[in-house]
Protein backbone atom coordinates (compact mmCIF):
# COMPACT_ATOMS: atom_id res chain seq x y z
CA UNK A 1 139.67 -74.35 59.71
CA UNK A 2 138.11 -75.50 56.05
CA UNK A 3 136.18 -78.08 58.02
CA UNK A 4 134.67 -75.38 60.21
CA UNK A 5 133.95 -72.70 57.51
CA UNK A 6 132.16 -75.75 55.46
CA UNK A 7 130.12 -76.44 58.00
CA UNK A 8 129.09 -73.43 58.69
CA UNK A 9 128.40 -72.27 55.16
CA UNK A 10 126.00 -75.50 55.39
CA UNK A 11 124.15 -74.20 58.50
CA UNK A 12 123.99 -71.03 56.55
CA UNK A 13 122.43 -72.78 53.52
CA UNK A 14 120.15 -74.77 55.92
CA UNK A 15 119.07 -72.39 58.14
CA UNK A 16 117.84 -69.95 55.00
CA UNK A 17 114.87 -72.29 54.80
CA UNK A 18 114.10 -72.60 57.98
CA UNK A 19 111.58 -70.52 59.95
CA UNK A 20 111.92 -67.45 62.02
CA UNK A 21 114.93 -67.45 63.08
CA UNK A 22 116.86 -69.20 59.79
CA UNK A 23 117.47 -66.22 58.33
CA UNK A 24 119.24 -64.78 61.42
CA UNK A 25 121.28 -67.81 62.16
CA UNK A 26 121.69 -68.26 58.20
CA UNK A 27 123.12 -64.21 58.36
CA UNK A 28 125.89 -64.97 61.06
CA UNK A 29 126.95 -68.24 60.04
CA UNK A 30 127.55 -66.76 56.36
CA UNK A 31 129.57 -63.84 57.52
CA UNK A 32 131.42 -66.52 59.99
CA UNK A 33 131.88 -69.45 56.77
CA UNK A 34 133.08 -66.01 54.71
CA UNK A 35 135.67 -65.10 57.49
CA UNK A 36 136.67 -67.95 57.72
CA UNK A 37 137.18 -69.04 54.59
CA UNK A 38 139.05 -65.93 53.80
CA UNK A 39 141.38 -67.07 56.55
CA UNK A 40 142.06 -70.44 55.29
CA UNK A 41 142.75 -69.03 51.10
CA UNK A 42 145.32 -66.99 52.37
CA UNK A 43 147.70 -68.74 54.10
CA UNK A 44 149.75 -69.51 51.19
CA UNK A 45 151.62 -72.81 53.49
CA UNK A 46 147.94 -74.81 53.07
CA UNK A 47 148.06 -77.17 50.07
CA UNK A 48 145.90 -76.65 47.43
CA UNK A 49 142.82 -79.28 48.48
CA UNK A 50 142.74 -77.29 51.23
CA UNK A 51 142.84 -73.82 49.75
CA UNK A 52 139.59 -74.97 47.38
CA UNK A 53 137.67 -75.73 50.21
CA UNK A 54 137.81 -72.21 51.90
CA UNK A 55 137.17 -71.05 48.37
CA UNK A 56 134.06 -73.21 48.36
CA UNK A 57 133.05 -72.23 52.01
CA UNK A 58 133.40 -68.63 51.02
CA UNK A 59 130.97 -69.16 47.32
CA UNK A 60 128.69 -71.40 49.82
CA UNK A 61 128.91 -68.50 52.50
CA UNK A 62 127.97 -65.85 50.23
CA UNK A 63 125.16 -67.41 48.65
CA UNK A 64 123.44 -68.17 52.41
CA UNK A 65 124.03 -64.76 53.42
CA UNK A 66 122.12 -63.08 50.16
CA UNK A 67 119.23 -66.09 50.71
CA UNK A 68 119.39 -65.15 54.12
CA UNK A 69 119.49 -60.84 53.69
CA UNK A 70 116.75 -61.75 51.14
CA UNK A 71 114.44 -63.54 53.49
CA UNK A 72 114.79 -60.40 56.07
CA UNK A 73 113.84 -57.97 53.80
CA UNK A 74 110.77 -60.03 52.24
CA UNK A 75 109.97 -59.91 55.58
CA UNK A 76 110.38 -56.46 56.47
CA UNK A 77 108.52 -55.58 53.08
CA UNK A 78 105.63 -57.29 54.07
CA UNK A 79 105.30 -56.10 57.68
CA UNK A 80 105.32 -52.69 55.98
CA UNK A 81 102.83 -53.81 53.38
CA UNK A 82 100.41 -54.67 56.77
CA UNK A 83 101.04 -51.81 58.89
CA UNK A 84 99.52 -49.39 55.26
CA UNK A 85 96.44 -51.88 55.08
CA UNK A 86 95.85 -51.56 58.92
């Protein structure tokens, strides 16, 4: 389960620079590395290496989904600043 919510916090991270639909993919795959990664920290039978690593998916997790929130609403923001010129 670490494994997964690393690698998806990476997608998340990746995706975040990617074109038009990074910041989508880089939106679910946070919220999915953050769930998951919340999973793995609590089960208190996981040894500690293990434990860190859905701590680290969960900081990685959360810092693709504000790149990735931030991306949509630059976007969003700049549709609106064309629609007032048009």
């Amino acid at each position: 389960m670490q494994r997964a919510a690393l690698a998806l916090a990476a997608v998340a991270l990746v995706a975040a620079a990617l074109a038009t639909p990074g910041p989508f993919v880089a939106f679910g795959a946070a919220l999915g590395a953050i769930g998951l990664g919340v999973i793995g920290y609590t089960r208190r039978d996981a040894r500690g290496a293990q434990r860190l690593a859905s701590a680290a998916a969960i900081a990685l997790g959360a810092i693709g989904l504000v790149l990735g929130v931030a991306r949509i609403i630059l976007v969003l923001a700049a549709i609106a600043h064309l629609e007032r010129m048009l």
